[in-house]
Each structure stands twice: as C-alpha cells, then as structure tokens.
PDB file of N, CA and C in Angstrom:
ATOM      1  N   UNK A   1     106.736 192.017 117.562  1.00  0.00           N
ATOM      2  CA  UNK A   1     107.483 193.017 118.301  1.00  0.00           C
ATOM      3  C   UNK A   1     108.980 192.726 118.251  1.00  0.00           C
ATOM      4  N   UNK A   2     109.266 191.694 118.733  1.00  0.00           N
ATOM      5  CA  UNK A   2     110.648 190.871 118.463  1.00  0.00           C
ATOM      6  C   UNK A   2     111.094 191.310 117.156  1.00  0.00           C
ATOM      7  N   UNK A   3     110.483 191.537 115.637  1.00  0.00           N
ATOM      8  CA  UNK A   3     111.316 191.494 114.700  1.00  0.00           C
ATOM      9  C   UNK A   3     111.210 193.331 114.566  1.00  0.00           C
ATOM     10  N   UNK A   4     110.253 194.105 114.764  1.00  0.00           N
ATOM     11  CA  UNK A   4     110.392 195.256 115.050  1.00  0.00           C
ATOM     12  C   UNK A   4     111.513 195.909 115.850  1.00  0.00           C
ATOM     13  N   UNK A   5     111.865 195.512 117.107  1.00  0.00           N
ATOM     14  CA  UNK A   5     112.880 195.726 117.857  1.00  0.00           C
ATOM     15  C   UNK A   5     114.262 195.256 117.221  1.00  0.00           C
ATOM     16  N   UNK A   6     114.480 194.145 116.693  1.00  0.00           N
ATOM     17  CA  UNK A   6     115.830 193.609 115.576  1.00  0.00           C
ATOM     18  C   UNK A   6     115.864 194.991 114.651  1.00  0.00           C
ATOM     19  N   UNK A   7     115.112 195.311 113.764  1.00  0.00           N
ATOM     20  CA  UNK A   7     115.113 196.008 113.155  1.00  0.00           C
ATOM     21  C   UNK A   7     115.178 197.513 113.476  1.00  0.00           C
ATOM     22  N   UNK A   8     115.169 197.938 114.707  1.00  0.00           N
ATOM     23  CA  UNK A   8     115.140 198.853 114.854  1.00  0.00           C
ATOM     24  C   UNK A   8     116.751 199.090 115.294  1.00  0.00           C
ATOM     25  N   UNK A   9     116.947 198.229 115.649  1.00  0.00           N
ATOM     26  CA  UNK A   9     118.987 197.988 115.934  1.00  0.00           C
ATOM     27  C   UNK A   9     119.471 197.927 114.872  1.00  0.00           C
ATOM     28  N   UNK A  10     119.029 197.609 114.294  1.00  0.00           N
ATOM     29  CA  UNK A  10     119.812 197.109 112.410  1.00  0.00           C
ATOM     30  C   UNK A  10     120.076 198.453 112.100  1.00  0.00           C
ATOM     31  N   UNK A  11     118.504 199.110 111.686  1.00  0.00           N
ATOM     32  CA  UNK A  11     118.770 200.703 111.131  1.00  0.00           C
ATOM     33  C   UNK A  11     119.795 201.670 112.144  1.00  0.00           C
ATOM     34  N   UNK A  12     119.554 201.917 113.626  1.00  0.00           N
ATOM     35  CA  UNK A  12     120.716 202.714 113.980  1.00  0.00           C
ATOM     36  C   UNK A  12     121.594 202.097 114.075  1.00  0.00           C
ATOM     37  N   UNK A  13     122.227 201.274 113.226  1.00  0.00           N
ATOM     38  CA  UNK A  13     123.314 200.602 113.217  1.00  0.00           C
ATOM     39  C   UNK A  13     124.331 202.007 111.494  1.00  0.00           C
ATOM     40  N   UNK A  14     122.669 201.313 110.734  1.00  0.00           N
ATOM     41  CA  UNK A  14     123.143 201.313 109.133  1.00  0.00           C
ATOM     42  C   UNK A  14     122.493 202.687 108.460  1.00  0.00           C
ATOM     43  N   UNK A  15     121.793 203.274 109.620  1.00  0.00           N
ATOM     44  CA  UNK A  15     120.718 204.209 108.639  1.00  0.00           C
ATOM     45  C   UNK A  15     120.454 205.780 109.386  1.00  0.00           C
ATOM     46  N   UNK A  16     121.717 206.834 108.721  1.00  0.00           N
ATOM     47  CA  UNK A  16     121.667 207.627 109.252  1.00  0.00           C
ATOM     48  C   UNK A  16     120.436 209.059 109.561  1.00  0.00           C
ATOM     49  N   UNK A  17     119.554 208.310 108.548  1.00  0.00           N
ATOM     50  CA  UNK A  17     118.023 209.542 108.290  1.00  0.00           C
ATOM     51  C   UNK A  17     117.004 208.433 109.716  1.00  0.00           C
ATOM     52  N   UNK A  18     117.382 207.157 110.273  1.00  0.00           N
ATOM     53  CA  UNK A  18     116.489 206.767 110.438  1.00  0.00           C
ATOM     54  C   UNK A  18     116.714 207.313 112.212  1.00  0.00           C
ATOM     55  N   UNK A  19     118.527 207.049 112.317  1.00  0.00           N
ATOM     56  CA  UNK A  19     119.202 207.559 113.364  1.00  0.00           C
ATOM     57  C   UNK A  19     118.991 208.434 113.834  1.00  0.00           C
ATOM     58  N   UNK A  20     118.617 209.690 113.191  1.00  0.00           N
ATOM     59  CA  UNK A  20     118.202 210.893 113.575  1.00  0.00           C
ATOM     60  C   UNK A  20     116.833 211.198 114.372  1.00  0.00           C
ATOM     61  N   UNK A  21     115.720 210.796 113.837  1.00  0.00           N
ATOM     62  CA  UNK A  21     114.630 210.663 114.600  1.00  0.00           C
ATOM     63  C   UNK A  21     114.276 209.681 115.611  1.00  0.00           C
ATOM     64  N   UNK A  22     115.457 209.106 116.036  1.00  0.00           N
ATOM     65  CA  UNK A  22     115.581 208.316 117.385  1.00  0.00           C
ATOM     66  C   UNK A  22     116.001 208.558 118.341  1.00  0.00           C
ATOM     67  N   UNK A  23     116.777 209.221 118.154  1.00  0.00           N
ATOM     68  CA  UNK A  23     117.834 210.073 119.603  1.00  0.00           C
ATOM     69  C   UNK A  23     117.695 210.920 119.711  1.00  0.00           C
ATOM     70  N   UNK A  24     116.954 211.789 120.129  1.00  0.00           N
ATOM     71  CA  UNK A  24     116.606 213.315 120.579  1.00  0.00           C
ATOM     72  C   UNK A  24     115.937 212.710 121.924  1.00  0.00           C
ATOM     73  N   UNK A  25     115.766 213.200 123.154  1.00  0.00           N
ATOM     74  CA  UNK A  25     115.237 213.296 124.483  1.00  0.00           C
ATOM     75  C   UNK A  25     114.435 213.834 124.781  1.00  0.00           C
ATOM     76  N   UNK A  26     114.347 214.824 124.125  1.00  0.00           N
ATOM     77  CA  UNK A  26     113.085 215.922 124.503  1.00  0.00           C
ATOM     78  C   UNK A  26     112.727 216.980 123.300  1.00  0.00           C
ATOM     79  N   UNK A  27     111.737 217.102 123.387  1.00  0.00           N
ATOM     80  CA  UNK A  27     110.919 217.883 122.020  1.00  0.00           C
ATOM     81  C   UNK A  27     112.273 219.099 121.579  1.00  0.00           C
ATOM     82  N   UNK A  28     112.830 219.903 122.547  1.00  0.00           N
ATOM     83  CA  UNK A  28     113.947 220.459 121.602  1.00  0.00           C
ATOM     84  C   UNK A  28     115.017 220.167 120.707  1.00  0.00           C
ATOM     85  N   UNK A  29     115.192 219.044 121.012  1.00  0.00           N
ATOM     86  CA  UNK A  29     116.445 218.032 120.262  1.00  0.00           C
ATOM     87  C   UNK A  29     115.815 217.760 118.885  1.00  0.00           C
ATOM     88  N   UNK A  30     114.287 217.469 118.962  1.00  0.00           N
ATOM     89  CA  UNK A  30     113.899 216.655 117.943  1.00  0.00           C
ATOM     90  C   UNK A  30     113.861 217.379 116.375  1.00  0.00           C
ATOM     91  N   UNK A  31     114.011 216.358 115.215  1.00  0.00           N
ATOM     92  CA  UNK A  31     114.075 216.994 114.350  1.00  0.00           C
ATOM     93  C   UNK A  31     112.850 217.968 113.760  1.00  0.00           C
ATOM     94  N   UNK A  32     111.669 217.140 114.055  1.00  0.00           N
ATOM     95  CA  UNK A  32     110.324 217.387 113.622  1.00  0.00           C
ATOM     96  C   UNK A  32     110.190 218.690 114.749  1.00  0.00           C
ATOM     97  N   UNK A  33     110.805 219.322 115.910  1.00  0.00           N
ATOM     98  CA  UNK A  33     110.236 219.533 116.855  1.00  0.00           C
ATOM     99  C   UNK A  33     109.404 218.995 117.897  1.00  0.00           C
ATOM    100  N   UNK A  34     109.059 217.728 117.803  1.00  0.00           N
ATOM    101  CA  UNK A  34     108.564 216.822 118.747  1.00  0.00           C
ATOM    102  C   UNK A  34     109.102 215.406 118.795  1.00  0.00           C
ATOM    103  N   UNK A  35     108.654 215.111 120.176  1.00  0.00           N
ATOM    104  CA  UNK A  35     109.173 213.569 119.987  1.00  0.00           C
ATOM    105  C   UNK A  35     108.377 212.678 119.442  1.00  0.00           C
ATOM    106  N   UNK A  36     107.086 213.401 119.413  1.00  0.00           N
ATOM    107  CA  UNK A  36     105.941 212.371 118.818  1.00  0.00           C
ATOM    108  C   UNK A  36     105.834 211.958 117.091  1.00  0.00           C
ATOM    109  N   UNK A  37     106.350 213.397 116.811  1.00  0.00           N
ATOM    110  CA  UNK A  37     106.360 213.401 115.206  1.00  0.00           C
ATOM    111  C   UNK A  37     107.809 212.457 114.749  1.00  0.00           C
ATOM    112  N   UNK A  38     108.515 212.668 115.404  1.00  0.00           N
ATOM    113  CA  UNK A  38     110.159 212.006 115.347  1.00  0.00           C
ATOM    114  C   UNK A  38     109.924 210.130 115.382  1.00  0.00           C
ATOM    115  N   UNK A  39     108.967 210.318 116.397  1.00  0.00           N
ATOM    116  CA  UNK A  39     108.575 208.584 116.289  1.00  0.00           C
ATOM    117  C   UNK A  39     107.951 208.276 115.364  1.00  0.00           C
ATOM    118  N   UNK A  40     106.787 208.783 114.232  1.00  0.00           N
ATOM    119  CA  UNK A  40     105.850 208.752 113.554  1.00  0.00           C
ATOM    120  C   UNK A  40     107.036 208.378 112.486  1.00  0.00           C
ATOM    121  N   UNK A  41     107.387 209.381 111.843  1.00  0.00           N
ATOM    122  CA  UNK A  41     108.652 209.498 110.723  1.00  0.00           C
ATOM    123  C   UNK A  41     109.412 208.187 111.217  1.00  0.00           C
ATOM    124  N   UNK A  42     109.965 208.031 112.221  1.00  0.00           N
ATOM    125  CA  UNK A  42     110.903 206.829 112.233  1.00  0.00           C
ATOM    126  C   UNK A  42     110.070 205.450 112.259  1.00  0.00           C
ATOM    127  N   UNK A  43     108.856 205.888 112.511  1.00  0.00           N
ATOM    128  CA  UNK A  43     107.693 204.174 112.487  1.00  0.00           C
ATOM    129  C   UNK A  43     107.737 203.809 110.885  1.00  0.00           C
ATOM    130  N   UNK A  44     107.835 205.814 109.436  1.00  0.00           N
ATOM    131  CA  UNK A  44     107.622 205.234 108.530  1.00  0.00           C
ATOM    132  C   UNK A  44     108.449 204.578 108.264  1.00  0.00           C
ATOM    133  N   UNK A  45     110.019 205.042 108.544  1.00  0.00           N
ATOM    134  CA  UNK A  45     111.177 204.481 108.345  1.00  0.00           C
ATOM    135  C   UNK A  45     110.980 202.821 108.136  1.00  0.00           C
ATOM    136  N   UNK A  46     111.009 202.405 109.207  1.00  0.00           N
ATOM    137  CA  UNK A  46     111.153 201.012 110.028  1.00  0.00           C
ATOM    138  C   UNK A  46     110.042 200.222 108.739  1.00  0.00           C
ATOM    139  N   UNK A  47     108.510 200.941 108.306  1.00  0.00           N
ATOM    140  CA  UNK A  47     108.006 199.938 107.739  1.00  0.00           C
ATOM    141  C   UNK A  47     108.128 200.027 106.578  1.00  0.00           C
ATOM    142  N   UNK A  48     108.797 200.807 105.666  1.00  0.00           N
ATOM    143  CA  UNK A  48     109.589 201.055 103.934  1.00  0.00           C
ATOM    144  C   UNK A  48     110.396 200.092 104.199  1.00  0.00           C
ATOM    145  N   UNK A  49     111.438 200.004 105.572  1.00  0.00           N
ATOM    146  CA  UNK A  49     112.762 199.192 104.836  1.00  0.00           C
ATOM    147  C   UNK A  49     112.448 197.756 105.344  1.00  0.00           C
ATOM    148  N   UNK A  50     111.229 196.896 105.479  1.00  0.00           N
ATOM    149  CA  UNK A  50     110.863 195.097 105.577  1.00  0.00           C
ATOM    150  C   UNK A  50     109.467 195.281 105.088  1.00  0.00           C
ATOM    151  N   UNK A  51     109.306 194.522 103.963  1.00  0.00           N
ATOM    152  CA  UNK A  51     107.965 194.427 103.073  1.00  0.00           C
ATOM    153  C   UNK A  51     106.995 193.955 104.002  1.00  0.00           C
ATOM    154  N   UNK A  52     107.061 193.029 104.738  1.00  0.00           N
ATOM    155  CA  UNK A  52     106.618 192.046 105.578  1.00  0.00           C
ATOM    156  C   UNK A  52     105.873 192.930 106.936  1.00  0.00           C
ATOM    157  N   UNK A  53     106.429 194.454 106.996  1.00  0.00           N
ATOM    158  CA  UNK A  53     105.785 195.014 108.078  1.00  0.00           C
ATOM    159  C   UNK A  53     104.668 195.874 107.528  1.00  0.00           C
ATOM    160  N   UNK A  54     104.677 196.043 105.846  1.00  0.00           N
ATOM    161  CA  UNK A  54     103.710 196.991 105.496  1.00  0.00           C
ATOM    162  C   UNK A  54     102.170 196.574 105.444  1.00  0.00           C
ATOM    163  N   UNK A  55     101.796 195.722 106.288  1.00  0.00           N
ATOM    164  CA  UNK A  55     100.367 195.622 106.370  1.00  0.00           C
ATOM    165  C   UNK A  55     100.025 195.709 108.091  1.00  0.00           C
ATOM    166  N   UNK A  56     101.590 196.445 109.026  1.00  0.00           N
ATOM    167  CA  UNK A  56     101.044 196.958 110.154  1.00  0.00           C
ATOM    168  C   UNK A  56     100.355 198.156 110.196  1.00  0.00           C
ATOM    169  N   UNK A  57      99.750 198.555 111.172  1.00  0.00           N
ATOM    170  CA  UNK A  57      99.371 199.731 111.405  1.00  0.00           C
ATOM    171  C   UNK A  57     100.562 200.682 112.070  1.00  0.00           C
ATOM    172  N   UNK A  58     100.564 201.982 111.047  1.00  0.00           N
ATOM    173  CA  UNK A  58     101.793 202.847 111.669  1.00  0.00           C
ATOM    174  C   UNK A  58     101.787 202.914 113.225  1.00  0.00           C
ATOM    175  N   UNK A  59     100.245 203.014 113.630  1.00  0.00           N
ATOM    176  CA  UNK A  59     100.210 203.701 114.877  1.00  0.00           C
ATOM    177  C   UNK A  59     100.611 202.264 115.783  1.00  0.00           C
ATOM    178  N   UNK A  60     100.736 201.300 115.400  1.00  0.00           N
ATOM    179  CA  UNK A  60     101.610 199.798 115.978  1.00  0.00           C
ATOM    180  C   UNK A  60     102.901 200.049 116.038  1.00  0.00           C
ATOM    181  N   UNK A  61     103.377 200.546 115.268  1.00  0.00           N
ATOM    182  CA  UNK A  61     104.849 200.224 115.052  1.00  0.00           C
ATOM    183  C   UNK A  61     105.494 201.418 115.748  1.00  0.00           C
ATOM    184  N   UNK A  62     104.493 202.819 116.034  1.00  0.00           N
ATOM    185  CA  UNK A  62     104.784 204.103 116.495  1.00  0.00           C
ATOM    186  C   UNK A  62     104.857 203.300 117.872  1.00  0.00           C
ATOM    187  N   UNK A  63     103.647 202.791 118.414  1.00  0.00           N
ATOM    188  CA  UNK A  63     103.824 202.337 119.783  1.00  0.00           C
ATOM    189  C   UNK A  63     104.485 201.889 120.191  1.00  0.00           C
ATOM    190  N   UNK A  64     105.311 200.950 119.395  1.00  0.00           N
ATOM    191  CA  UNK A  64     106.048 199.792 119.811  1.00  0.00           C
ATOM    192  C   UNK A  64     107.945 200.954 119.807  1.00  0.00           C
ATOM    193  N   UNK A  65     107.939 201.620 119.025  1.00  0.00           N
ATOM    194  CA  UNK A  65     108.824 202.299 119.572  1.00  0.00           C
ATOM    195  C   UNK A  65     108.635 203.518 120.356  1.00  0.00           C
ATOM    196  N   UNK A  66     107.579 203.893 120.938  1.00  0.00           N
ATOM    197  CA  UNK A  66     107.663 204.955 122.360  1.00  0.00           C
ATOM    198  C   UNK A  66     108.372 203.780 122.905  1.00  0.00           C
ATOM    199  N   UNK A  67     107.545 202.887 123.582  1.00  0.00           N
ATOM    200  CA  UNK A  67     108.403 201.711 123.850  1.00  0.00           C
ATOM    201  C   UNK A  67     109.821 201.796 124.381  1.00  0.00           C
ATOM    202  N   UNK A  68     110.211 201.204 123.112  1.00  0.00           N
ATOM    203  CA  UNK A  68     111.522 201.234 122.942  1.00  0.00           C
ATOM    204  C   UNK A  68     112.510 202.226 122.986  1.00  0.00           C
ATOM    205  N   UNK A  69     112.251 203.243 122.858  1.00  0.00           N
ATOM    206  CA  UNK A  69     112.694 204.738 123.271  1.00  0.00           C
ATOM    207  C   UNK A  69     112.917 205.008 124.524  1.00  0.00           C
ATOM    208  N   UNK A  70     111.969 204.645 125.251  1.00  0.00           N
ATOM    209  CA  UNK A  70     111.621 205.086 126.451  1.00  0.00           C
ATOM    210  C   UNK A  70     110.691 206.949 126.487  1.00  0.00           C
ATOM    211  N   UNK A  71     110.113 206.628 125.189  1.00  0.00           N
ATOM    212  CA  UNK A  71     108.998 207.899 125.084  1.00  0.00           C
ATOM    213  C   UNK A  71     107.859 208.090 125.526  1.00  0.00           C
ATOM    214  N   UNK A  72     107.356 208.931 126.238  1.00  0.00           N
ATOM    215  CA  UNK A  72     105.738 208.312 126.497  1.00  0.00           C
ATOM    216  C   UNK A  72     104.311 208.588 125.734  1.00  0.00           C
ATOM    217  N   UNK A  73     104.568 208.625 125.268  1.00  0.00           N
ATOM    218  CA  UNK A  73     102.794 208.204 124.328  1.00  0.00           C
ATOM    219  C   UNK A  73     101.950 209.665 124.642  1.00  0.00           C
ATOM    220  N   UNK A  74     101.717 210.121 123.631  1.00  0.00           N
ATOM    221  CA  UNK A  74     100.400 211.546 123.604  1.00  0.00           C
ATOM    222  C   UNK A  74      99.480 211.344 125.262  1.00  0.00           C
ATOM    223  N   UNK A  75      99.465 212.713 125.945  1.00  0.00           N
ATOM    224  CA  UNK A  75      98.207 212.762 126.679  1.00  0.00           C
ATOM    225  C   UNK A  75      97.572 212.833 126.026  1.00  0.00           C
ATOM    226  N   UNK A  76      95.680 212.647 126.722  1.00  0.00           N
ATOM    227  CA  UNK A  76      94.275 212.971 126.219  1.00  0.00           C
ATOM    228  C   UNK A  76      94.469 214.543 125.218  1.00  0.00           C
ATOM    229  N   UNK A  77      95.211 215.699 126.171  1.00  0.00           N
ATOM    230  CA  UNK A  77      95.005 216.654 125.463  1.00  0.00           C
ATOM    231  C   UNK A  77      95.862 216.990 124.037  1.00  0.00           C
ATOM    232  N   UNK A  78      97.075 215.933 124.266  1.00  0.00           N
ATOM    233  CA  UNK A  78      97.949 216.059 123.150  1.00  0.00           C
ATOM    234  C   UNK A  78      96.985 215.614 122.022  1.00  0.00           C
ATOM    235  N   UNK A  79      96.910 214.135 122.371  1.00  0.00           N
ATOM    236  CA  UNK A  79      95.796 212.952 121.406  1.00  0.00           C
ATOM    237  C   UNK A  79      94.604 214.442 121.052  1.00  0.00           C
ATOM    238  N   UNK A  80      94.362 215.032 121.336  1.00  0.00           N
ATOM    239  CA  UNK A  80      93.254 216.103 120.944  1.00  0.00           C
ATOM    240  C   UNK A  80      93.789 217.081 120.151  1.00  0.00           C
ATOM    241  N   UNK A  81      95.086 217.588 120.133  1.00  0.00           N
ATOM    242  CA  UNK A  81      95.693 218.661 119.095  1.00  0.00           C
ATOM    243  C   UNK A  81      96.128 217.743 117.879  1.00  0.00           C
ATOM    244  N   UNK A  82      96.779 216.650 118.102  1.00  0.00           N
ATOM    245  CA  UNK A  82      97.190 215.800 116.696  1.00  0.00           C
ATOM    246  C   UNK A  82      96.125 215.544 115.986  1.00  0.00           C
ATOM    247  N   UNK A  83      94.825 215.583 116.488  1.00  0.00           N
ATOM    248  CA  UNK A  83      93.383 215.059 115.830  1.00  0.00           C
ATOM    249  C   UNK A  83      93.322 215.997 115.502  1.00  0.00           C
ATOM    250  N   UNK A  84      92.991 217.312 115.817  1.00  0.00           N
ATOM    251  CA  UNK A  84      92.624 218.544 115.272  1.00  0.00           C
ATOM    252  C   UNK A  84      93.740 218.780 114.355  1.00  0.00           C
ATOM    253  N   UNK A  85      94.949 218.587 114.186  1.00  0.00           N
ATOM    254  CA  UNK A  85      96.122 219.095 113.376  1.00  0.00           C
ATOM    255  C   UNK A  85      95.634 217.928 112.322  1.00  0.00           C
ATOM    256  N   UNK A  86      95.477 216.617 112.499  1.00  0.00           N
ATOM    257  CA  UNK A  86      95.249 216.029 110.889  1.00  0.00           C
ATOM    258  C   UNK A  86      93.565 216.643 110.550  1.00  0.00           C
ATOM    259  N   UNK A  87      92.875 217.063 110.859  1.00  0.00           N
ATOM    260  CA  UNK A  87      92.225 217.629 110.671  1.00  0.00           C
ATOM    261  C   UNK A  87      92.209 218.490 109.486  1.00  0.00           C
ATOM    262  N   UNK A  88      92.742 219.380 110.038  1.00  0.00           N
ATOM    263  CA  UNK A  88      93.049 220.529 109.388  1.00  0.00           C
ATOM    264  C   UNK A  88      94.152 220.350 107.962  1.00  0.00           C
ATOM    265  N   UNK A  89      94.595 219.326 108.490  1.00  0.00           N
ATOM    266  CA  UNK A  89      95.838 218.941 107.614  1.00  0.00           C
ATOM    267  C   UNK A  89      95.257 218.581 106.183  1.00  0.00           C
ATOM    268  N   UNK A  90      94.012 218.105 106.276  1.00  0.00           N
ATOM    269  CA  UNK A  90      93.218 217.456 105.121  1.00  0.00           C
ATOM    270  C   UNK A  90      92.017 218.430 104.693  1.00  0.00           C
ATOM    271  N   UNK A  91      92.068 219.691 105.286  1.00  0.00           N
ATOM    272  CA  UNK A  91      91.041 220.546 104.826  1.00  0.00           C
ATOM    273  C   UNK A  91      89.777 220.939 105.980  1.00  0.00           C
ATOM    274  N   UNK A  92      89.839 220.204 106.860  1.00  0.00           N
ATOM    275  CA  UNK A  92      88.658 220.824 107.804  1.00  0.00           C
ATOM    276  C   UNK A  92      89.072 222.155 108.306  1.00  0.00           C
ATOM    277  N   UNK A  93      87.627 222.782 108.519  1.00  0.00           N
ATOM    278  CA  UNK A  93      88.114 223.652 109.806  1.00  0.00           C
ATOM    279  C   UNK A  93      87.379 223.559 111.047  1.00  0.00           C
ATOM    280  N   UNK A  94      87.305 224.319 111.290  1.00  0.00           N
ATOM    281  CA  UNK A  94      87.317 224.589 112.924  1.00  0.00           C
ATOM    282  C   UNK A  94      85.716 224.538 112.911  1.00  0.00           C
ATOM    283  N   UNK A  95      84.543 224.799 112.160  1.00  0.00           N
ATOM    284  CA  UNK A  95      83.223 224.952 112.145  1.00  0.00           C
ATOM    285  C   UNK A  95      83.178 223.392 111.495  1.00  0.00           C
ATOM    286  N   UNK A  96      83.628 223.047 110.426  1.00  0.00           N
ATOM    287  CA  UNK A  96      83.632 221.450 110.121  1.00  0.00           C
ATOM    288  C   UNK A  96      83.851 220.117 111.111  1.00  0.00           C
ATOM    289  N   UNK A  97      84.682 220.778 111.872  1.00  0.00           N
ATOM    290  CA  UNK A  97      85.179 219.871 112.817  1.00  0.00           C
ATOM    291  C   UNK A  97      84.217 219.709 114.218  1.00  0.00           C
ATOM    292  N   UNK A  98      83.223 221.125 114.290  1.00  0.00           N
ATOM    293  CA  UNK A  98      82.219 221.308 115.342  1.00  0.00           C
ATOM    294  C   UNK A  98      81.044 220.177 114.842  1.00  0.00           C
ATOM    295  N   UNK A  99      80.762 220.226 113.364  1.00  0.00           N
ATOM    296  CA  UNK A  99      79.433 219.846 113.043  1.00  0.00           C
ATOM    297  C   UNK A  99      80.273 218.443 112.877  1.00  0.00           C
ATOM    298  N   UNK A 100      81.295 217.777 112.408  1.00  0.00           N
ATOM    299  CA  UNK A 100      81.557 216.522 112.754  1.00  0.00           C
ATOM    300  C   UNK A 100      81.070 215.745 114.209  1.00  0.00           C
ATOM    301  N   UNK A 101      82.192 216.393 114.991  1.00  0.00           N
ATOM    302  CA  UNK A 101      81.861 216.064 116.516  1.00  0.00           C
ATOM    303  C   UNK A 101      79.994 215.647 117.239  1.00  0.00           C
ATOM    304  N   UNK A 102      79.164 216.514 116.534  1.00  0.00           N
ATOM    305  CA  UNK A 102      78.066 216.699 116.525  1.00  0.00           C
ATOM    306  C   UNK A 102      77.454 214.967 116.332  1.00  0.00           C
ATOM    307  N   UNK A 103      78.117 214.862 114.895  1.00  0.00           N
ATOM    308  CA  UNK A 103      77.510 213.526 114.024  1.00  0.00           C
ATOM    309  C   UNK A 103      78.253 212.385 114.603  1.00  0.00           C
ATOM    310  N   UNK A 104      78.842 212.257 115.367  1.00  0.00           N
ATOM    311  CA  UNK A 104      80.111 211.330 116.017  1.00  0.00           C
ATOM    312  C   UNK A 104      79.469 210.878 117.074  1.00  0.00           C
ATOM    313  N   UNK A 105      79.011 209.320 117.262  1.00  0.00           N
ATOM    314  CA  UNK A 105      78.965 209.422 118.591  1.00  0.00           C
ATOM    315  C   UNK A 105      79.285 209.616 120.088  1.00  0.00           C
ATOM    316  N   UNK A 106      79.148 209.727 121.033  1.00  0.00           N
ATOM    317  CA  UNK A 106      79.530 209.985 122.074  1.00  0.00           C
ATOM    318  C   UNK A 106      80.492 208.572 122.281  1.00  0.00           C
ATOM    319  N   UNK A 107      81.926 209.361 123.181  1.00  0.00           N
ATOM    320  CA  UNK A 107      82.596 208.287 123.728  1.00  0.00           C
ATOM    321  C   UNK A 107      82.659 208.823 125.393  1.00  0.00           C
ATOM    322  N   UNK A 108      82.939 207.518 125.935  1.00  0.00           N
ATOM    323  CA  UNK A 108      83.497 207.501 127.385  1.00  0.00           C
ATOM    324  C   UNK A 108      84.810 208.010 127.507  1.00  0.00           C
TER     325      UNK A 108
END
C-alpha cells in the first residue's frame, strides 16, 4: 500500500492523463462520467507505469485508491449494474445472464 500511495504522488506530480482521473468529486466532474470508472482507468494507470505492481489485482489497487481519494466504493446495487454492464460488455444478455444466475450458486 505504502508503495502504491508513493506512486500515486509521483504520477499527479508528473502525469497529466493520470491527473485527470483523480480529481473530479463527484460523478459530474468525472472524465469517464463516474467516479468509479475514473478510479478503474487511474488503477490501470498506476499499474503500466511500476512492473512490480502488474501481478496485483486491479480491483486492489482500485481499492486502495477509493481510499486514497476519499471515494466510496460501489453499493450492493451499484456492484449489481457494473456486473451486469461487464456482462453485457462481453456478449451476454439479459436471458444469458438469467440462466447463468440459475447455474451460480447461491450467496449470502
């Protein structure tokens, strides 16, 4: 986390594409239109520019800057449209995604 956070000072120091998806406040500012997507893009940022971070998990390095942002992290129902949006993003639809759920086990 420590070298994540260094690095995340380094780039808005030096890195004006990385700068951008860091400072927006609220989903209108943001470039992506969200703050969630703005963190995602800036998590890829952060793990292209140190070799040494590319065997984290994005969704680590996403966390670790809500974090640091002071962003707060997807609700249940958000966490439920980003699932359905990569979803779809890769070809399911909406009847694919029923008979998935089906084959999935049950969670708490």
């Amino acid at each position: 986390m420590n070298k994540l956070t260094a690095l995340h000072h380094k780039l808005c120091e030096e890195d004006p594409e990385y700068l951008k998806y860091v400072t927006a406040k609220n989903d209108s500012e943001a470039v992506e239109g969200s703050l969630l997507f703005d963190t995602y893009h800036a998590a890829e940022i952060l793990r292209r520019a140190d070799a040494s971070l590319s065997t984290l998990k994005l969704a680590h390095i996403a966390d670790v800057l809500l974090d640091l942002l002071g962003r707060k992290g997807p609700t249940p129902q958000e966490q439920q449209e980003i699932q359905q949006a990569r979803m779809e993003y890769h070809g399911f639809d909406a009847s694919d995604m029923r008979r998935l759920k089906k084959l999935l086990p049950k969670t708490q």
